[in-house]
Protein backbone atom coordinates (compact mmCIF):
# COMPACT_ATOMS: atom_id res chain seq x y z
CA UNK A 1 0.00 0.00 0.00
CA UNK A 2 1.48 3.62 -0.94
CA UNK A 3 2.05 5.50 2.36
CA UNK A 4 0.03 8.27 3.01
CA UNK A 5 2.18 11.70 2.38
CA UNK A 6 0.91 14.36 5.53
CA UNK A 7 2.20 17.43 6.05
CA UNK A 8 2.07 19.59 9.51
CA UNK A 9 3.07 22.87 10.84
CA UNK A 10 6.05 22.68 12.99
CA UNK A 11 4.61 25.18 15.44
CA UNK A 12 4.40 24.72 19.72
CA UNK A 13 0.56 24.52 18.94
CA UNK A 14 0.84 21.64 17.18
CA UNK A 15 2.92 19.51 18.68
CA UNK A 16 0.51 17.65 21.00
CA UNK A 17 -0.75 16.28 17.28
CA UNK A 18 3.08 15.29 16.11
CA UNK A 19 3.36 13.73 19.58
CA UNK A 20 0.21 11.45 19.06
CA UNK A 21 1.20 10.55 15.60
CA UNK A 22 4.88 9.67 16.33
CA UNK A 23 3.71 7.58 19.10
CA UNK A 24 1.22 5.57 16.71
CA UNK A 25 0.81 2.71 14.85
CA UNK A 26 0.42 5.35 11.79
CA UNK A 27 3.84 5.98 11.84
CA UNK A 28 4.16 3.09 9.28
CA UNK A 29 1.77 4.07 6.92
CA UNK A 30 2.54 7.65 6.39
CA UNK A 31 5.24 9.99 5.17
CA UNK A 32 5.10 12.89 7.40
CA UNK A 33 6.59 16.20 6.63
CA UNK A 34 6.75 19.58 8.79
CA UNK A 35 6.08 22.64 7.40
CA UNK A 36 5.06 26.34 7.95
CA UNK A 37 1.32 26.76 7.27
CA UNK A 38 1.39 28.52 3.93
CA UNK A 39 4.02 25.99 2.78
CA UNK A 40 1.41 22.81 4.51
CA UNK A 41 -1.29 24.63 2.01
CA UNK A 42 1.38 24.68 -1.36
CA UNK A 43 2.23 21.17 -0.72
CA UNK A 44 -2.04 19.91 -0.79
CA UNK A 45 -3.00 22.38 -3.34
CA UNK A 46 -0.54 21.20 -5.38
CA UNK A 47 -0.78 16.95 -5.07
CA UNK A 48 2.67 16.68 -3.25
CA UNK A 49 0.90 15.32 -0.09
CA UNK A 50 -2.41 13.94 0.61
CA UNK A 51 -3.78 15.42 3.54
CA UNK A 52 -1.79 18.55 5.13
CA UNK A 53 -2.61 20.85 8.48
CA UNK A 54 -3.78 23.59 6.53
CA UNK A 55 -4.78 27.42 7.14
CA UNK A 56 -8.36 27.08 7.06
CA UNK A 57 -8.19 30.23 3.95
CA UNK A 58 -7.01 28.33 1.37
CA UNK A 59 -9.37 24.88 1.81
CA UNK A 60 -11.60 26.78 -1.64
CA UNK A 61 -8.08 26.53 -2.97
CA UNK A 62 -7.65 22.29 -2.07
CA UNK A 63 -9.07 20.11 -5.05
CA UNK A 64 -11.39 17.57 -3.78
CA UNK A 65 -10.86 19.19 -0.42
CA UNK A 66 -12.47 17.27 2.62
CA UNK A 67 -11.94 17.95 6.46
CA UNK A 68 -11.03 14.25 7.63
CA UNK A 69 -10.27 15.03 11.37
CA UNK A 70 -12.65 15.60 14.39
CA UNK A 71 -9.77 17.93 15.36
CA UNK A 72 -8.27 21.24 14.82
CA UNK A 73 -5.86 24.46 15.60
CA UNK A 74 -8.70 26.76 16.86
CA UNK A 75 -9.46 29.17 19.99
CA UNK A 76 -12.72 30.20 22.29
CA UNK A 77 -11.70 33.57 22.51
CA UNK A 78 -7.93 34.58 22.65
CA UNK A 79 -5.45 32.30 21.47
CA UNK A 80 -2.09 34.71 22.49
CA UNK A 81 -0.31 33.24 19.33
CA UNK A 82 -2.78 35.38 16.37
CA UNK A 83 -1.94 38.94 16.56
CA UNK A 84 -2.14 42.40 14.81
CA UNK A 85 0.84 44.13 16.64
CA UNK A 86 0.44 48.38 16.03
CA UNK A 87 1.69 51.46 16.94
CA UNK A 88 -1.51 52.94 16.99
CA UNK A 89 -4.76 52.50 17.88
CA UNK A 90 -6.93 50.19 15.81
CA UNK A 91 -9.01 52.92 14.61
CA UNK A 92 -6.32 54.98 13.13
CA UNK A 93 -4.37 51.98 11.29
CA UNK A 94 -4.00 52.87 7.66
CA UNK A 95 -0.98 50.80 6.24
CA UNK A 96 -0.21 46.71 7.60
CA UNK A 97 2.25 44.48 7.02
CA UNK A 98 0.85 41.05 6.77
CA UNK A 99 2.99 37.58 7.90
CA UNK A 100 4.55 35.50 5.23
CA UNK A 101 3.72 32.16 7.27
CA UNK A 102 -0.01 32.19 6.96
CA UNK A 103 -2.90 32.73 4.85
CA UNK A 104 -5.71 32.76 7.20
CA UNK A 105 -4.27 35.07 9.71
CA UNK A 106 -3.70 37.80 7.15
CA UNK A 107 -7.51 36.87 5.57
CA UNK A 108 -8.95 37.68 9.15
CA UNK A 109 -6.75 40.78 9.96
CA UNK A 110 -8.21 42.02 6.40
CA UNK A 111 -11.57 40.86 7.71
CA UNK A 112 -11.47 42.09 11.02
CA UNK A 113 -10.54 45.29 10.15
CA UNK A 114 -12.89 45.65 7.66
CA UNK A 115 -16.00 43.93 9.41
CA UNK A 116 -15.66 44.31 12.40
CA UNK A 117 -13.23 47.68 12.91
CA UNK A 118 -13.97 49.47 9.73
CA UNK A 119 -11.10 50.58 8.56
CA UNK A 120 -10.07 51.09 5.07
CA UNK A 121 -6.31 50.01 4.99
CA UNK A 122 -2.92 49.41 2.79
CA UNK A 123 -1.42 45.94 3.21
CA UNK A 124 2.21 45.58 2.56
CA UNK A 125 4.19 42.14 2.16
CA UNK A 126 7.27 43.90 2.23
CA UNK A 127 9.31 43.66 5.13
CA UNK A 128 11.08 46.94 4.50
CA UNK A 129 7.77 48.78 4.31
CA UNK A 130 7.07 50.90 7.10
CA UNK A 131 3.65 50.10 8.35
CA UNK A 132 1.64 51.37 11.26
CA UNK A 133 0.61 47.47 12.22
CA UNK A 134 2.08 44.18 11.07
CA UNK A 135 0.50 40.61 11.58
CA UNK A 136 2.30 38.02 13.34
CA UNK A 137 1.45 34.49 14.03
CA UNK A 138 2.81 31.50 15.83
CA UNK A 139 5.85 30.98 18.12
CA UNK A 140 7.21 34.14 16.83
CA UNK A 141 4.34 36.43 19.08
CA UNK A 142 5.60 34.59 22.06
CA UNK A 143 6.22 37.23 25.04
CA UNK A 144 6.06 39.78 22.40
CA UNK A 145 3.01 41.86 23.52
CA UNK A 146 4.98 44.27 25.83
CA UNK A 147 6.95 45.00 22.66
CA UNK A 148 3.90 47.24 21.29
CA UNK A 149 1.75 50.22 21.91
CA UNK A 150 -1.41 48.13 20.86
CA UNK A 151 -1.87 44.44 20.45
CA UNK A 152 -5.07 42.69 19.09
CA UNK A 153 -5.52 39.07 19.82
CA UNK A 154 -7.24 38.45 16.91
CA UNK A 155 -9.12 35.04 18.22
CA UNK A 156 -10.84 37.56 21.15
CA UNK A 157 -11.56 40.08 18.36
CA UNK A 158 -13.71 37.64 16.23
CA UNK A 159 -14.88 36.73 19.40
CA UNK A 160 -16.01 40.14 19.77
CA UNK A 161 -17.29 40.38 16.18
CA UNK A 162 -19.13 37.16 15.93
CA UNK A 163 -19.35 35.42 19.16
CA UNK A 164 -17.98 32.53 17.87
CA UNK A 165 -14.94 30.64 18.60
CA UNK A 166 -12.13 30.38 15.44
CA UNK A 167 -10.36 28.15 13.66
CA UNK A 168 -7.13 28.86 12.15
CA UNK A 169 -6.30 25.24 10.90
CA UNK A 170 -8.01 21.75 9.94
CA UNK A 171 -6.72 18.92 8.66
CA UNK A 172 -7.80 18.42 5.21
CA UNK A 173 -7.16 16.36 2.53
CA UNK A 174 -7.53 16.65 -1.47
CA UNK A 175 -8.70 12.86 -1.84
CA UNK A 176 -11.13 10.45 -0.49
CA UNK A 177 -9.09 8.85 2.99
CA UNK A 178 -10.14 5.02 3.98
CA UNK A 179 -12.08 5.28 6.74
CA UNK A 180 -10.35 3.08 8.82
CA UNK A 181 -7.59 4.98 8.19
CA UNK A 182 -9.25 8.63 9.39
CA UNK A 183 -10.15 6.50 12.50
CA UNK A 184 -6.81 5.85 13.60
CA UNK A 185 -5.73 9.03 12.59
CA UNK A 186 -8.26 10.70 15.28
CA UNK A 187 -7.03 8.20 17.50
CA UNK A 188 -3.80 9.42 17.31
CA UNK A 189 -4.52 12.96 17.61
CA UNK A 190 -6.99 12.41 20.51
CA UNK A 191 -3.88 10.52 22.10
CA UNK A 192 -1.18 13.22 21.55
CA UNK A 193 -3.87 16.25 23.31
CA UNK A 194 -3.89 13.71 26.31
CA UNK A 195 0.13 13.80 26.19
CA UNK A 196 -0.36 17.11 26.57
CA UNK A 197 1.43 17.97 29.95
CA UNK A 198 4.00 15.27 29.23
CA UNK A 199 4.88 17.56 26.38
CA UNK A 200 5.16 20.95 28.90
CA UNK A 201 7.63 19.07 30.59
CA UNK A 202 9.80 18.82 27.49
CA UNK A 203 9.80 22.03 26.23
CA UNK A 204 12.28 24.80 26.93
CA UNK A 205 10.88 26.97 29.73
CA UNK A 206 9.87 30.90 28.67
CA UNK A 207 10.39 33.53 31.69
CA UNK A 208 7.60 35.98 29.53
CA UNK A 209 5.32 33.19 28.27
CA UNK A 210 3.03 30.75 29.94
CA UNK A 211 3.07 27.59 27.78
CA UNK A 212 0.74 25.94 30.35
CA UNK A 213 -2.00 28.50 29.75
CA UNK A 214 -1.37 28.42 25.89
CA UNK A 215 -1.30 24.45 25.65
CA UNK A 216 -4.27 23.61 27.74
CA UNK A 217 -6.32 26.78 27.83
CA UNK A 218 -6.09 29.50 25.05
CA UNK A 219 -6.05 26.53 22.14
CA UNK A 220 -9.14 24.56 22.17
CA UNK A 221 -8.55 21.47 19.19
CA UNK A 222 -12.02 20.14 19.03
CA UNK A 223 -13.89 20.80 15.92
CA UNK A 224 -17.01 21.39 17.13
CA UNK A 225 -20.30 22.29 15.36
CA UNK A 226 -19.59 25.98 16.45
CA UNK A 227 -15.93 25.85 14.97
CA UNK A 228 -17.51 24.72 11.63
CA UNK A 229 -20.08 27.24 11.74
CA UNK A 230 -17.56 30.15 12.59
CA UNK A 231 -15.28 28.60 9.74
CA UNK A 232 -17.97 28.69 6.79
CA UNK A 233 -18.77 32.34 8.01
CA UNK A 234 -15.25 33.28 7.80
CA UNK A 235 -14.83 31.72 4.27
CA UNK A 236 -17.67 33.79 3.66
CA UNK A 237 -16.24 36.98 4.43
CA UNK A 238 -13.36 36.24 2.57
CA UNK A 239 -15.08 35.81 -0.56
CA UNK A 240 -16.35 39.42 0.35
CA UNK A 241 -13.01 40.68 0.69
């Protein structure tokens, strides 16, 4: 049988997932590949893996694409990991530098401030561009927020917007999965978020970030019904974009 080719961002927020794979009898079937998330979304889009942890923005991009995990990278509120980072208030942002690393984040920046802050703004790509606010994602924002005048956690600010938790990646896949296959794949994954404080133990210690609080409290990895609800109206603002 070929092995199933996955590819996963190589992120603190989803390692619990890497753990419960690595420690699985999956390990055997699968070629597994870490990645940042816009290169996770490259790889599926373009047939070089089969089912990838993808920013949630570019599943309309995925042929075929189907969400084959009852788990995800999402938030009920703030997620300290999804920011807009400013020197100036939200309502007098004109100009933003959007991150490199991920699709979705810059999609709900663009949304957020259009939606839900309504501002008309200038996004740059260029690092050299001098911007009044620049979006940031990952390991990256980590004890970062004292660095800035303004900070917006933008998993509290949909919050605010919608009242509906986010979800900033799913696993996805651009062909039909065996079942039995997407059953011990949620097995593993349910396995590595119950490995969860085994993992704190192993990672390097940060004197301006709690890991504890991000690990088992701002990340919430259940797709629920709400997460898919919150994802199709996101898609939906996108397309409005």
């Amino acid at each position: 049988m070929n092995k199933i080719k996955i590819s996963a961002v190589s992120y603190t927020n989803t390692k619990p997932f890497i753990y419960g794979i690595e420690h699985s009898a999956l390990l055997d079937q699968i070629d597994l590949s870490l990645d940042i998330p816009t290169d996770c979304a490259a790889k599926l889009i373009g047939g070089q893996v089969d089912i990838g942890l993808i920013p949630v923005a570019a599943i309309p991009l995925v042929p075929n694409a189907n969400i084959v995990a009852d788990y995800c990278i999402g938030s009920v509120g703030a997620v300290n990991s999804v920011f807009i980072f400013s020197k100036v208030p939200v309502e007098e942002i004109k100009t933003v530098r959007l991150d490199s690393h991920s699709r979705t984040s810059n999609n709900l920046a663009k949304v957020l401030l259009k939606f839900h802050f309504r501002q008309s703004v200038n996004y740059h790509t260029n690092d050299i561009e001098d911007t009044d606010a620049f979006v940031l994602i990952g390991d990256r924002t980590f004890g970062r927020k004292d660095e800035f005048a303004y900070s917006y956690d933008m998993g509290q600010e949909w919050m605010n917007f919608t009242g509906l938790p986010f979800v900033y990646a799913a696993w996805v896949a651009n062909k039909a999965i065996p079942q039995a296959f997407i059953n011990d794949f949620n097995e593993a994954l349910s396995f590595g978020l119950s490995k969860r404080r085994v993992l704190l133990e192993e990672l390097p210690k940060l004197a301006n970030f709690d890991l504890d609080d991000y690990l088992m409290h701002k990340l919430d990895f259940e797709l629920t019904d709400k997460k898919r609800e919150a994802l199709t109206l996101f898609l939906s603002y996108i397309a409005q974009l």
